[in-house]
Structure formats: C-alpha cells, structure tokens
N, C-alpha and C. Protein backbone atom coordinates (compact mmCIF):
# COMPACT_ATOMS: atom_id res chain seq x y z
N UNK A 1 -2.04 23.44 9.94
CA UNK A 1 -0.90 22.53 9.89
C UNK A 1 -1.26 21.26 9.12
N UNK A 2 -2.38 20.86 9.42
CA UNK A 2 -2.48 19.39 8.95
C UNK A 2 -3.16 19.44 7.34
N UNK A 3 -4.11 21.00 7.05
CA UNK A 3 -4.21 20.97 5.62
C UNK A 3 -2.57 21.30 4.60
N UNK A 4 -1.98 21.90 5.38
CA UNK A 4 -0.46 22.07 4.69
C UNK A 4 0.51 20.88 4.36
N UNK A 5 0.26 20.16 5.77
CA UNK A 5 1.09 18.52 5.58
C UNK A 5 0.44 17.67 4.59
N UNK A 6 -1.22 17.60 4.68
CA UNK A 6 -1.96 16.45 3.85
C UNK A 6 -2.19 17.31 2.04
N UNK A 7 -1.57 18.66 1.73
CA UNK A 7 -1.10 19.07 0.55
C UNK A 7 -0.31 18.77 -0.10
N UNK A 8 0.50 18.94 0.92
CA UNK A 8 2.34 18.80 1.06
C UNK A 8 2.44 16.71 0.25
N UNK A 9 1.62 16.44 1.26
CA UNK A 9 1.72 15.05 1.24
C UNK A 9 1.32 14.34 -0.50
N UNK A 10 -0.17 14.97 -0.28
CA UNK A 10 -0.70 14.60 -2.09
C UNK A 10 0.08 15.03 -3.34
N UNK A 11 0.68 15.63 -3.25
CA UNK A 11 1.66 16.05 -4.21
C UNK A 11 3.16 14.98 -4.36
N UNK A 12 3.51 15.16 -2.97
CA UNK A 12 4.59 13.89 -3.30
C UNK A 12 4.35 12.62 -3.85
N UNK A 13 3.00 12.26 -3.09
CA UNK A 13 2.42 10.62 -3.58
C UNK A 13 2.11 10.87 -4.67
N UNK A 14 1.58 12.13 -5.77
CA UNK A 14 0.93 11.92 -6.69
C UNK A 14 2.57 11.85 -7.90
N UNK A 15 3.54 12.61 -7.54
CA UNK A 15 4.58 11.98 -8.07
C UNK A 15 5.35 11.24 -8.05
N UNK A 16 5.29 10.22 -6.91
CA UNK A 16 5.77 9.08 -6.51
C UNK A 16 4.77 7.80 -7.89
N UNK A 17 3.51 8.13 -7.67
CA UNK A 17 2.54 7.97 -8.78
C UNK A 17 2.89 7.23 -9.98
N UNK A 18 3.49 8.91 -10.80
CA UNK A 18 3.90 9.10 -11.88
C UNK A 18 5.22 8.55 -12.11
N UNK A 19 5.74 8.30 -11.22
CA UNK A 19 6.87 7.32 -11.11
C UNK A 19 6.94 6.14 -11.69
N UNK A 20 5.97 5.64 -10.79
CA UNK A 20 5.47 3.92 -11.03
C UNK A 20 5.51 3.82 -12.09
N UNK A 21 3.85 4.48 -12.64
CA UNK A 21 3.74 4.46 -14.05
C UNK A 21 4.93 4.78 -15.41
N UNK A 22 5.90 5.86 -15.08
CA UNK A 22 7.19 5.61 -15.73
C UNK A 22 7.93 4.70 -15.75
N UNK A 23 8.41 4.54 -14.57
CA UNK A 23 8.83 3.17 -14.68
C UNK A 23 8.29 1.65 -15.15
N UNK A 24 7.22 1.36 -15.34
CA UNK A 24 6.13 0.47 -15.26
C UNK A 24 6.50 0.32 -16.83
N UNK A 25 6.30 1.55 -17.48
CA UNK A 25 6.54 1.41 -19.03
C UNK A 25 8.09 0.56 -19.68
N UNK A 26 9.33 1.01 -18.47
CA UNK A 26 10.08 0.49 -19.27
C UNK A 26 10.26 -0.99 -18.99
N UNK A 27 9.29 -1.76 -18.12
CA UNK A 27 9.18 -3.02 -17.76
C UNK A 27 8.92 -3.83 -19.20
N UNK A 28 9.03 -5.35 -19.80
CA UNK A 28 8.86 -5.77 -20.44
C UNK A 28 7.11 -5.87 -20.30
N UNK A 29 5.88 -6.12 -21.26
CA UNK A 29 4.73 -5.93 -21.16
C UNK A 29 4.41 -7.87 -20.74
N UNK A 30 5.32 -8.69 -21.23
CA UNK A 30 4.76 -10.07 -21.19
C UNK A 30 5.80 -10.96 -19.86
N UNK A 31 5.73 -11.82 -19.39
CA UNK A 31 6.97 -12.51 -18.92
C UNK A 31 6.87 -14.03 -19.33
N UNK A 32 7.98 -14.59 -19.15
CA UNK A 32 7.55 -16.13 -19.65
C UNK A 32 6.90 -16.78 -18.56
N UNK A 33 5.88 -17.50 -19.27
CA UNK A 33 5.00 -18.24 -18.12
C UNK A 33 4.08 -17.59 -17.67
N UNK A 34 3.74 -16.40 -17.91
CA UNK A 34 3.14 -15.67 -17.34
C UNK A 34 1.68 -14.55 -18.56
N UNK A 35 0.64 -14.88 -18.19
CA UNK A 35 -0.19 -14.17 -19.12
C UNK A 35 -0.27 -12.80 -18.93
N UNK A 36 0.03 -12.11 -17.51
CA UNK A 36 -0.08 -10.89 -16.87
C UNK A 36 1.55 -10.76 -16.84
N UNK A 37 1.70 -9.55 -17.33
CA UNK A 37 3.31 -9.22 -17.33
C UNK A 37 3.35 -7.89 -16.38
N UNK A 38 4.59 -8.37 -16.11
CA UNK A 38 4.79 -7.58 -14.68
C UNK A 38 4.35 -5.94 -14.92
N UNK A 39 4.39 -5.74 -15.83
CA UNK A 39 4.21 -4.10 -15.73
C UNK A 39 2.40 -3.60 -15.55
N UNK A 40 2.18 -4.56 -15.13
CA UNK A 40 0.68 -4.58 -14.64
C UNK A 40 0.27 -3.94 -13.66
N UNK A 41 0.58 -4.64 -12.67
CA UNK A 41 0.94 -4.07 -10.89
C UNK A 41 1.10 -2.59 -10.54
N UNK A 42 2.57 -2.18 -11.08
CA UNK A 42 3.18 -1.33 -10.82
C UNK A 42 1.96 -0.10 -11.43
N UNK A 43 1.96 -0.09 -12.73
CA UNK A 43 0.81 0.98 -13.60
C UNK A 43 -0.03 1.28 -12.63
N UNK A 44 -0.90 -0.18 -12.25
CA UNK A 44 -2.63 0.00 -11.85
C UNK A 44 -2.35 1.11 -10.44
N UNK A 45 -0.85 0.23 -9.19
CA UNK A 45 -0.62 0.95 -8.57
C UNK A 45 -0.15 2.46 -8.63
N UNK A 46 0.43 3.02 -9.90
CA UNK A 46 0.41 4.30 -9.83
C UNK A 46 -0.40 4.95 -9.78
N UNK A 47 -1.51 4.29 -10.79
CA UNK A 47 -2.70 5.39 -11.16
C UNK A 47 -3.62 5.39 -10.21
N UNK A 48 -3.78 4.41 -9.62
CA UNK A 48 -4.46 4.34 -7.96
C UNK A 48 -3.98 5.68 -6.96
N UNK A 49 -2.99 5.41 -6.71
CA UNK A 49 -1.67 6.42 -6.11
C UNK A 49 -2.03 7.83 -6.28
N UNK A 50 -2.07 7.93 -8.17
CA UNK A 50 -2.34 9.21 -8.64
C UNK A 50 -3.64 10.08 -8.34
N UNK A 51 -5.09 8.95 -8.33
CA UNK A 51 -6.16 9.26 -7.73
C UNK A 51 -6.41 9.80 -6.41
N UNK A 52 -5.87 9.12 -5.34
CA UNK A 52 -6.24 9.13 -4.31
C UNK A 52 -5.24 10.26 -3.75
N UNK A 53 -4.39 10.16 -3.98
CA UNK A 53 -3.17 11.96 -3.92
C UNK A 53 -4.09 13.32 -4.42
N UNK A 54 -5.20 13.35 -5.93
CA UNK A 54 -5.88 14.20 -6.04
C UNK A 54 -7.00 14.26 -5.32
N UNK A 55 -7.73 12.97 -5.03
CA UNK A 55 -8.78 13.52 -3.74
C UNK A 55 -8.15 14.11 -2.73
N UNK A 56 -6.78 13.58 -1.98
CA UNK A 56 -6.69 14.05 -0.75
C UNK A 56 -6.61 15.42 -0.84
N UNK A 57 -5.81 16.16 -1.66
CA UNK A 57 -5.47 17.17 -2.64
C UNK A 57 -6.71 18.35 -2.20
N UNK A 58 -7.82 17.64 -3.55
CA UNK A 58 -9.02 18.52 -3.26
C UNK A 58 -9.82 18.46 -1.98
N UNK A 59 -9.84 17.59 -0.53
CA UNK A 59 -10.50 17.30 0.31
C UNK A 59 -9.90 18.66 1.18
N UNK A 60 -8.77 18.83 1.03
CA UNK A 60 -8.07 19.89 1.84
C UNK A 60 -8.55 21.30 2.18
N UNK A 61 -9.39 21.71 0.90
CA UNK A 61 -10.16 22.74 0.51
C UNK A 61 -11.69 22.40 1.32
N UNK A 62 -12.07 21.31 1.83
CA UNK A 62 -13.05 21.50 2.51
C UNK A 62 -12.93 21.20 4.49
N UNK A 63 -11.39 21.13 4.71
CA UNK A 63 -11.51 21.17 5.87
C UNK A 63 -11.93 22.88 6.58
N UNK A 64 -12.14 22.13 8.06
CA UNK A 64 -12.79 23.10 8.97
C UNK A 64 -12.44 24.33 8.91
N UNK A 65 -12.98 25.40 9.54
CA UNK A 65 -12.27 26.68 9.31
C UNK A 65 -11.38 26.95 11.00
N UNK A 66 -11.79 26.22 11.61
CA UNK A 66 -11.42 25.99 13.01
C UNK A 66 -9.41 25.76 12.85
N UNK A 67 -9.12 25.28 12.17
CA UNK A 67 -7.83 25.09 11.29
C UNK A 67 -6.94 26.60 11.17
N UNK A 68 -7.96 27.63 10.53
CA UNK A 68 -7.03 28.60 10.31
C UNK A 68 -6.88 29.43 11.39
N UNK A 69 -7.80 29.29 12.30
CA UNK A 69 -7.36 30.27 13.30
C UNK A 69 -6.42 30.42 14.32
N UNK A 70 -5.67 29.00 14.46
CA UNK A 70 -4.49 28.88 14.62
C UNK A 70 -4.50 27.18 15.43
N UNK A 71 -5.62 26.62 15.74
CA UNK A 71 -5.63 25.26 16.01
C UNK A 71 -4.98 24.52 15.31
N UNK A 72 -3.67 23.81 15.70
CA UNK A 72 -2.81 23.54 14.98
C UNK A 72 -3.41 21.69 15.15
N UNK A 73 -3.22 21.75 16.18
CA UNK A 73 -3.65 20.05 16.52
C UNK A 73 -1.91 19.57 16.45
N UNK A 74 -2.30 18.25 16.77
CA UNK A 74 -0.93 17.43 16.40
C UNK A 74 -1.04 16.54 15.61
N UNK A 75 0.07 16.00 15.07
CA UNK A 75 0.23 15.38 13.77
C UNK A 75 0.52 13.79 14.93
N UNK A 76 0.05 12.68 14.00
CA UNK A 76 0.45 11.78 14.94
C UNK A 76 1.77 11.04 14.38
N UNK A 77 2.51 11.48 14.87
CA UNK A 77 3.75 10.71 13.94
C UNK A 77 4.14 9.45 14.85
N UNK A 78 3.40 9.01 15.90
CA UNK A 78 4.00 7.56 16.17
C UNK A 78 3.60 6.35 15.41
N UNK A 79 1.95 6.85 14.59
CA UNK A 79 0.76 6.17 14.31
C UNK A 79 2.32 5.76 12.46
N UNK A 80 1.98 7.44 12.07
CA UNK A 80 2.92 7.91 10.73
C UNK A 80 4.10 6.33 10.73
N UNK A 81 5.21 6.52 11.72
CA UNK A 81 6.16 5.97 12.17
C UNK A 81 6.06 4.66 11.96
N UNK A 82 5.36 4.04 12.81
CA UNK A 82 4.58 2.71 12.76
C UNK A 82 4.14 2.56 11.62
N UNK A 83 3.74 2.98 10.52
CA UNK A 83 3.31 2.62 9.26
C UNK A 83 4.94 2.66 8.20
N UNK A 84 5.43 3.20 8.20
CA UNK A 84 6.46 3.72 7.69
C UNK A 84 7.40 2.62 7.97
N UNK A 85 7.59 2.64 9.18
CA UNK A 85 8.42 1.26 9.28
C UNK A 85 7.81 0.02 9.12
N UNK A 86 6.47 -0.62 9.74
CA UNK A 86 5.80 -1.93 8.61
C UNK A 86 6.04 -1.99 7.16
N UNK A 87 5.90 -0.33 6.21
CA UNK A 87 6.15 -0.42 4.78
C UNK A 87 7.82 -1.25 4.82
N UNK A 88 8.38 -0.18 5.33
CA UNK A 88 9.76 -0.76 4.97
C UNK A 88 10.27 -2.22 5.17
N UNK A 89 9.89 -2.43 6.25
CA UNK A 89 9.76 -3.96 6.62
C UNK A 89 8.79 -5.16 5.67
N UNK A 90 8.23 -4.59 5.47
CA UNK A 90 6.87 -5.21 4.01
C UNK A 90 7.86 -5.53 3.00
N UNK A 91 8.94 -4.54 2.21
CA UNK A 91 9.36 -4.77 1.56
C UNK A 91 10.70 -5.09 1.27
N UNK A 92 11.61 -5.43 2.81
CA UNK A 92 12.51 -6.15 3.31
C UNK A 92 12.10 -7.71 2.95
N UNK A 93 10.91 -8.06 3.70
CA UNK A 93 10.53 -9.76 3.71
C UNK A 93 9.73 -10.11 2.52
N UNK A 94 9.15 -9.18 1.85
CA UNK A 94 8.30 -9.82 0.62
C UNK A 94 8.97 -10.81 -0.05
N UNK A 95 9.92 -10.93 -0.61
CA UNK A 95 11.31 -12.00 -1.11
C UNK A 95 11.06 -13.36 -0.05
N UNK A 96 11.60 -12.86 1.42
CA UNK A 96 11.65 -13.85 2.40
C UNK A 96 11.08 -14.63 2.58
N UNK A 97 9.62 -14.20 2.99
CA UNK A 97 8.49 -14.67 3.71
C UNK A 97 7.41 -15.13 2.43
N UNK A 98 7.07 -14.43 1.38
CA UNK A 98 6.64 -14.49 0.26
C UNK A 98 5.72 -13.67 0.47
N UNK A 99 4.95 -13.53 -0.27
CA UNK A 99 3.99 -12.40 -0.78
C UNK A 99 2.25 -12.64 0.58
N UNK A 100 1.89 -13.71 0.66
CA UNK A 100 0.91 -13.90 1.22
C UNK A 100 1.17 -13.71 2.38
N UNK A 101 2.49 -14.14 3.04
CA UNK A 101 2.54 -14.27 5.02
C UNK A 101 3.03 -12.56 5.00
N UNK A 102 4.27 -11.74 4.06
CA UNK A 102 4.33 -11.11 4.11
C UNK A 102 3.32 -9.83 3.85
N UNK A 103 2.14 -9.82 3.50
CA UNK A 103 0.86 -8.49 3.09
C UNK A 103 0.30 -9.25 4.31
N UNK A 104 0.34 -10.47 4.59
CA UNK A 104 -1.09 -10.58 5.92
C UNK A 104 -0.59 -9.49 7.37
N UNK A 105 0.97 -10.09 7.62
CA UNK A 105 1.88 -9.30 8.26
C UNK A 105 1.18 -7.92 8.30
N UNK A 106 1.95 -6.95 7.23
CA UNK A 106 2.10 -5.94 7.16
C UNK A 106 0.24 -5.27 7.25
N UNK A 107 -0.78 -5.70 6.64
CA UNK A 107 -1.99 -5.61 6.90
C UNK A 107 -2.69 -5.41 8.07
N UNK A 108 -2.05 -6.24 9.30
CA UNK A 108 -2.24 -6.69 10.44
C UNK A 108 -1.61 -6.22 11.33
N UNK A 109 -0.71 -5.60 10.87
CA UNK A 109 0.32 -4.75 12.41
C UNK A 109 -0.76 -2.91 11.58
N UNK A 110 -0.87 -2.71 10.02
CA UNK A 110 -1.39 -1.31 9.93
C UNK A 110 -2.40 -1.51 10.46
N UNK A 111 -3.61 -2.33 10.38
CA UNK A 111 -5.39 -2.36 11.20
C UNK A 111 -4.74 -2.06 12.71
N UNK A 112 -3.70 -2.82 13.23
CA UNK A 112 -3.89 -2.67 14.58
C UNK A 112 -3.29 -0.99 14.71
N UNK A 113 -2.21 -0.74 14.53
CA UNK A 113 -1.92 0.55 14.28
C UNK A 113 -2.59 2.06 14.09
N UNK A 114 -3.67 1.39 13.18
CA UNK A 114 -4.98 2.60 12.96
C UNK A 114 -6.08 2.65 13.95
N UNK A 115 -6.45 1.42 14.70
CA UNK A 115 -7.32 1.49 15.56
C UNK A 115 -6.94 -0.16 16.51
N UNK A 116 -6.69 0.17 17.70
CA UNK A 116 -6.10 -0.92 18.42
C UNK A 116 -7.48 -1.95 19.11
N UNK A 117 -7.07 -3.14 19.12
CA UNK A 117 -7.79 -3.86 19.41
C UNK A 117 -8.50 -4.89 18.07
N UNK A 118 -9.51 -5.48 18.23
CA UNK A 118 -10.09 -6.18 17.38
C UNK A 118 -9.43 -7.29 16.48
N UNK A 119 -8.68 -7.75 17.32
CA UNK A 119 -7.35 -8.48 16.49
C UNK A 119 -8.16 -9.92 15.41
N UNK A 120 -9.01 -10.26 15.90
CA UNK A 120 -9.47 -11.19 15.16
C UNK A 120 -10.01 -11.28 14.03
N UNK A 121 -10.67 -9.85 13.71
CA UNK A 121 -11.16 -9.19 13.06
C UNK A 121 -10.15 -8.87 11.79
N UNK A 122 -9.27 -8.17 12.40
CA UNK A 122 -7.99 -7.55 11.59
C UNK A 122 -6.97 -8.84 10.94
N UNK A 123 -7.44 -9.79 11.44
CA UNK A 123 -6.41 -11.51 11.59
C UNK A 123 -7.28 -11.81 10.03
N UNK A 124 -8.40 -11.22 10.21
CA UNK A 124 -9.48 -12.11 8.99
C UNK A 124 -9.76 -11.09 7.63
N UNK A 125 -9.48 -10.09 7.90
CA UNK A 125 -9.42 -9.31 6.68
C UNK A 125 -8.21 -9.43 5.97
N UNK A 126 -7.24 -9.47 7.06
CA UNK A 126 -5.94 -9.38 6.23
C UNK A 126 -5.77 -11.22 5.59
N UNK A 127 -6.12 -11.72 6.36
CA UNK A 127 -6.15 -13.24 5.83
C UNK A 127 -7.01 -13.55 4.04
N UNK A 128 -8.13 -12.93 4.28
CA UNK A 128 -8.45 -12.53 2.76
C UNK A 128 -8.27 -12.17 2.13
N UNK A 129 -7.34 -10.91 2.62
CA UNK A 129 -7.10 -9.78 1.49
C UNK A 129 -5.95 -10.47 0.72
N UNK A 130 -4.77 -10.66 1.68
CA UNK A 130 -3.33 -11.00 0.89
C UNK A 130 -4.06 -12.66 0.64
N UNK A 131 -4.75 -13.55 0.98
CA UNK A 131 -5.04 -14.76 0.04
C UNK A 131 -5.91 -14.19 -1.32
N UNK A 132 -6.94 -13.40 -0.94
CA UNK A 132 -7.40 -13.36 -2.75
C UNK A 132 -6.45 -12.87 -3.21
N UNK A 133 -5.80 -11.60 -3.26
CA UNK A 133 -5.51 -11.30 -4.32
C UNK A 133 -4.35 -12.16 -4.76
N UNK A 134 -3.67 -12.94 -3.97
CA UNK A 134 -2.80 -13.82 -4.57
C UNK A 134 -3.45 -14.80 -5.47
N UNK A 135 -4.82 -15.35 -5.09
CA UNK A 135 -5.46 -16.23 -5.66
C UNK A 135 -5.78 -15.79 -6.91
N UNK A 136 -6.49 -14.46 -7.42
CA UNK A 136 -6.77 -14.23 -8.24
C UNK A 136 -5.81 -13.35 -9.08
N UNK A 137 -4.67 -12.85 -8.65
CA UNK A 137 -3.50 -12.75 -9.44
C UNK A 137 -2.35 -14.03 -9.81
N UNK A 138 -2.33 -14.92 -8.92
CA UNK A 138 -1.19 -16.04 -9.49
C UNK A 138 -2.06 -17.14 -9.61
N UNK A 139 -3.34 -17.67 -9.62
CA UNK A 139 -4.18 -18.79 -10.07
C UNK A 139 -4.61 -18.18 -11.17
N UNK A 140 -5.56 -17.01 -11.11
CA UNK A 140 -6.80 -16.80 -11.98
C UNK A 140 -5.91 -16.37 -13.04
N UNK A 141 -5.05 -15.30 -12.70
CA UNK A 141 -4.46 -14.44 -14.07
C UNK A 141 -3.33 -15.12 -14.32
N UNK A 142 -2.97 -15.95 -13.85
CA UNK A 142 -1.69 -16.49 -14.33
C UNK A 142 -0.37 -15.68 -13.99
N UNK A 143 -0.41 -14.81 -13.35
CA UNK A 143 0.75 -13.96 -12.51
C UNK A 143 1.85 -14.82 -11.69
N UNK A 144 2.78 -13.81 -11.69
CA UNK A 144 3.71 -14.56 -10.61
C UNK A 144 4.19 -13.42 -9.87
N UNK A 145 4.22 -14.29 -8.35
CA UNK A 145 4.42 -13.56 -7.16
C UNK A 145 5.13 -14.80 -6.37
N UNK A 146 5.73 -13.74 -5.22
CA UNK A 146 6.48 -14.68 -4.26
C UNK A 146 5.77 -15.53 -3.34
N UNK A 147 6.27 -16.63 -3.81
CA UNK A 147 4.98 -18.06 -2.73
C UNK A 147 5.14 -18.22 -1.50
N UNK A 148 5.54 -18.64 -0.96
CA UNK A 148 5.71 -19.63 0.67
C UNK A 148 6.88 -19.44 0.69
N UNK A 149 7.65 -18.78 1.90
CA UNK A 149 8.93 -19.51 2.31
C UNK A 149 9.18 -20.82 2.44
N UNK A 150 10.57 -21.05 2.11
CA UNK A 150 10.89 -22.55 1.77
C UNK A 150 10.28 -23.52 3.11
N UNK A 151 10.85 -22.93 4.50
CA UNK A 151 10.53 -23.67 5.38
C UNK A 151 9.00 -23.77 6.06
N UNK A 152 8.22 -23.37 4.84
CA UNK A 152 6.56 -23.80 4.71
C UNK A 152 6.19 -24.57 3.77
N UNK A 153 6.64 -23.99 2.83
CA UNK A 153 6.64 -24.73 1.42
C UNK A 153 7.30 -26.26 1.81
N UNK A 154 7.95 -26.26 2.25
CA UNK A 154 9.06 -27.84 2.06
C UNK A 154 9.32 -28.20 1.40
C-alpha cells in the first residue's frame, strides 16, 4: 500500500514540478527594484520538487519485502491532513501576515506535527529558517517578498 501511494505520490509532485518550472518561464525574468526576478523561486522550487519526487520514486524499489505479503500498515492521514491544511493556510496568510511570521507559522505547527514535543527547538529552527532566507533573499539578493504585517510594521 504505502510503496503504491509514495509512487502514486512522486509522480504527481514530479508534475506539479514541471509545472512550476512552466509556469516560472512565462514570468517576466527581471522586476523593478529588484536584481532577482521573480521567476527565480518558482524554477529552483520546481526542480527541487522534480528531484526529490525521483528519489522518492526510486526509494520505492528498495522497500521491505514484508510489504508484499500483504502488510498493508496504515497510512497516517491525520499527520497527511495536518500538513495539507498548514500548506493551505501558509498560503491563505503569506499576503497577511508576510512572509517571515507566516513560514515560521507554518514550519512550526509541520516540526510539531512530524514529531510532537520539543517546541523550543522547533520555535528556533523555524525562527532561522524563515529569517535567513528572507535575509538572504530580500537583503542579500535584493528580492522582494512579503514583509511584516502592517500592525507590526507600524
């Protein structure tokens, strides 16, 4: 079951992928004000997308043999669920909240989600993660992304 779903699965993401990257192309390459033009993001994220859809892809071929004999296991779809709805919600408030409170968010409800507990831990990765890369996409590269909600910003 679960090498059929995580097949099933790499294939959709890997054309969800190829998406990006289509789309990505018909983006303008420069923006004003901006040295990194938006069609940056979207690309790097497809081809990321596209990678990691073919490992999962080929990893499938080395699960257990315990699998075919009819151990089905269960799929965890509350864990699934819970991610699925943070995405969607991620990209409800990204606009709102801006880019940094919104990825620390969404970072921080998936760590707890994947393995519960350690909140401080999960408070400080995600605190780095969505501050660098903002730092080094809208300081270093000159990018633009969504800042502070107004009623932080002031």
């Amino acid at each position: 079951m679960h090498r059929i779903f995580d097949r099933s699965a790499s294939l959709i993401f890997a054309a969800v992928g190829a998406a990006f990257i289509l789309g990505a192309r018909n983006l303008s390459s420069t923006a004003y004000g901006s040295q990194v033009g938006p069609d940056i993001f979207p690309m790097g994220l497809g081809a990321i997308l596209i990678l990691l859809s073919l490992r999962l892809f080929f990893e499938t071929f080395r699960y257990p043999e315990k699998e075919k004999s009819g151990n089905r296991g269960n799929l965890d779809w509350r864990r699934f669920g819970g991610m699925l709805a943070a995405a969607l919600l991620y990209a409800l408030l990204l606009e709102p909240l801006g880019y940094v409170l919104s990825t620390f968010l969404f970072l921080f409800v998936g760590f707890q989600l994947i393995e519960r507990g350690g909140r401080m831990r999960s408070a400080l990765v995600a605190a780095a993660f969505s501050g660098g890369v903002y730092f080094l996409y809208a300081v270093v590269m000159k990018g633009t992304l969504p800042g502070w909600p107004v009623w932080i910003a002031g």
